[in-house]
C-alpha atoms as a PDB file:
ATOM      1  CA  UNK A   1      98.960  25.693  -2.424  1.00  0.00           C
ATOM      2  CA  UNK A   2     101.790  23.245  -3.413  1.00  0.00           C
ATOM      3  CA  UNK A   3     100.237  20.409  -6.360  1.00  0.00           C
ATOM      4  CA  UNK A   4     101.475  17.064  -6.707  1.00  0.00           C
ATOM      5  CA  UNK A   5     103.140  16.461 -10.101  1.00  0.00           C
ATOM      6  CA  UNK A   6     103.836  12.613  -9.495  1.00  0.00           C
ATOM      7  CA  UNK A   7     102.908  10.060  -7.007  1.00  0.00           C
ATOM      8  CA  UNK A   8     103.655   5.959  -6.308  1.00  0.00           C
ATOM      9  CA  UNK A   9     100.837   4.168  -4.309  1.00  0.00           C
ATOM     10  CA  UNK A  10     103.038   1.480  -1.874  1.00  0.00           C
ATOM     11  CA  UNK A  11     102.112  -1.693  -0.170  1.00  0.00           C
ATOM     12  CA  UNK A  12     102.124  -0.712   2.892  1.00  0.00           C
ATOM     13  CA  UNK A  13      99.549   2.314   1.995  1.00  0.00           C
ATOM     14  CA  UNK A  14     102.019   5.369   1.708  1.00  0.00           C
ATOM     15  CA  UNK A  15     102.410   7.260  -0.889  1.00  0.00           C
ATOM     16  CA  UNK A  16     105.730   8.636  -2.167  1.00  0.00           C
ATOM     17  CA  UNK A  17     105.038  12.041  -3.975  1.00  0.00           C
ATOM     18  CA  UNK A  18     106.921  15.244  -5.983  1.00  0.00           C
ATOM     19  CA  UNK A  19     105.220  18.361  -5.748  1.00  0.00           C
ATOM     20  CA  UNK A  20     105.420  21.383  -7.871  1.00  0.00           C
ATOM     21  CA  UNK A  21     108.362  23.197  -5.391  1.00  0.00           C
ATOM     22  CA  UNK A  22     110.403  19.997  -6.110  1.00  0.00           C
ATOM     23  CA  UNK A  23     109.840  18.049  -2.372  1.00  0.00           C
ATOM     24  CA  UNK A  24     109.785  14.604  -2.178  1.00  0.00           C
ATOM     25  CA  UNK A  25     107.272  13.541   0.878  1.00  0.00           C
ATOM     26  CA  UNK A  26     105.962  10.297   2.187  1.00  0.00           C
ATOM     27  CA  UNK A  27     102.036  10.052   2.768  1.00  0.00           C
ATOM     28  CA  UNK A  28     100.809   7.367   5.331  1.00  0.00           C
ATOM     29  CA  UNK A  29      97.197   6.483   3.909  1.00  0.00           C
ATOM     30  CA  UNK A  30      96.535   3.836   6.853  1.00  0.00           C
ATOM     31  CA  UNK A  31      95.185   6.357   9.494  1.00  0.00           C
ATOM     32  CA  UNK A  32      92.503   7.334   6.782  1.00  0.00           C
ATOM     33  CA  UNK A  33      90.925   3.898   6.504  1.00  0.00           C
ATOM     34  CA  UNK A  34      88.824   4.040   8.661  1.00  0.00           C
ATOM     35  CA  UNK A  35      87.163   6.722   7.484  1.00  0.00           C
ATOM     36  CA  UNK A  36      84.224   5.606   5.447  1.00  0.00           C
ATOM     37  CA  UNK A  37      84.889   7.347   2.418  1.00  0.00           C
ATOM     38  CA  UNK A  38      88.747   5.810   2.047  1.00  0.00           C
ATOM     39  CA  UNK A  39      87.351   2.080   3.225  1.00  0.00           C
ATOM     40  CA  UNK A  40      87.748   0.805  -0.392  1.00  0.00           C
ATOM     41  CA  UNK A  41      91.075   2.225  -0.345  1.00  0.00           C
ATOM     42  CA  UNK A  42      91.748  -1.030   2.291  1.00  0.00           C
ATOM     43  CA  UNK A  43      91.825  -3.169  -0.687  1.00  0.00           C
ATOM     44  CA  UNK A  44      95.542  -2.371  -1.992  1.00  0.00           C
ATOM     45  CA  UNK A  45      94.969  -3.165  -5.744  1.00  0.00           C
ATOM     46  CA  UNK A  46      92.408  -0.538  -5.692  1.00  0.00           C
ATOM     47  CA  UNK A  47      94.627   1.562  -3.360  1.00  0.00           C
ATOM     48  CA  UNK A  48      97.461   1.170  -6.112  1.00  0.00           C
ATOM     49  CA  UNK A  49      95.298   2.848  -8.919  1.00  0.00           C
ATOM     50  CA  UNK A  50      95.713   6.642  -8.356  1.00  0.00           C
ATOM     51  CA  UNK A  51      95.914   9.059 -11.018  1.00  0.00           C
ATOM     52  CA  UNK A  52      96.833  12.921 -10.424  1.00  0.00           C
ATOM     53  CA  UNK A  53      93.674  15.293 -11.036  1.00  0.00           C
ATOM     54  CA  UNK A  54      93.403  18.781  -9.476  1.00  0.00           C
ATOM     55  CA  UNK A  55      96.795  18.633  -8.496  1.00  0.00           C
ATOM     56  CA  UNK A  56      96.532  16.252  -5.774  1.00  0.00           C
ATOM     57  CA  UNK A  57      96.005  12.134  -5.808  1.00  0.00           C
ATOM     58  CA  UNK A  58      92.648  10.532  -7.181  1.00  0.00           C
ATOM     59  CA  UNK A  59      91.547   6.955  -6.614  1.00  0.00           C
ATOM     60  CA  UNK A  60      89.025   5.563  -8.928  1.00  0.00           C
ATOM     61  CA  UNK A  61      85.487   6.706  -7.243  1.00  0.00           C
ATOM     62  CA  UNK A  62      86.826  10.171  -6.566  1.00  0.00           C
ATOM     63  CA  UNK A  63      88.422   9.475  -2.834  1.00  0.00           C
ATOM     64  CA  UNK A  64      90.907  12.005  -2.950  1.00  0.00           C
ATOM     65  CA  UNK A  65      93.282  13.884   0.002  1.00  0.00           C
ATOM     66  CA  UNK A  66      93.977  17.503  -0.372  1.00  0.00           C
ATOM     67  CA  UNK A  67      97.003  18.712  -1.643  1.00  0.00           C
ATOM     68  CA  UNK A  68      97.863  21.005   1.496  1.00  0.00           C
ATOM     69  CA  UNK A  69      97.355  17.795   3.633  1.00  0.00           C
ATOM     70  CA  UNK A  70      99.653  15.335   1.292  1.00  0.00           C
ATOM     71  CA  UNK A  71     102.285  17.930   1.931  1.00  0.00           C
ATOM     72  CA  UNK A  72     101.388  19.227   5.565  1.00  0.00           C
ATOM     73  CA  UNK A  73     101.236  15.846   6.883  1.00  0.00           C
ATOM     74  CA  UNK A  74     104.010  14.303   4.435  1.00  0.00           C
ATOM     75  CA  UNK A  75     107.611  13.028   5.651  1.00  0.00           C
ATOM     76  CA  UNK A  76     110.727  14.578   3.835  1.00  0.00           C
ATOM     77  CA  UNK A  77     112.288  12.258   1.889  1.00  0.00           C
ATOM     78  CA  UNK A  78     115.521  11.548   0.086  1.00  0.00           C
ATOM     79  CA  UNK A  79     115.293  13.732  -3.530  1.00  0.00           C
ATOM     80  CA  UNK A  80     117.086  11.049  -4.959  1.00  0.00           C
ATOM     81  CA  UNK A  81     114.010   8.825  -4.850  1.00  0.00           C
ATOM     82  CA  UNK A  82     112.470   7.998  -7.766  1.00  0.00           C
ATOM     83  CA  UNK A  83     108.562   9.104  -7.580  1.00  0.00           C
END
């Protein structure tokens, strides 16, 4: 299981992580939101506050995606991005 070592919440409800292998993948949140456990996650102030626990993203009240999923469903993206 790959474990995200940093992540950057965006605007437009991706998130731009590095895992422990060294990838660099894109996460599009929006399909989640409708979900009702990631509805708070609409509001993107609270979407922005994410800390790394359990090696994978945490928002405030615990929402959190698996790890295997982040990276599974995550774009490639240029290394060169700062995370």
């Amino acid at each position: 299981m790959k474990k995200v070592l940093t992540a950057t919440a965006n605007d437009d409800f991706t998130l731009d992580i590095r895992f422990d292998d060294g990838s660099f993948k894109k996460f599009d949140v929006a399909p989640y939101l409708e979900f009702p456990v990631f509805r708070q996650l609409k509001d993107v102030n609270y979407f922005k506050d994410i800390s790394i626990a359990f090696g994978t993203v945490q928002w405030k009240n615990e929402q959190d995606i698996s790890p295997d999923t982040l990276f599974l469903e995550g774009s490639e993206i240029n290394e060169k991005a700062e995370v």
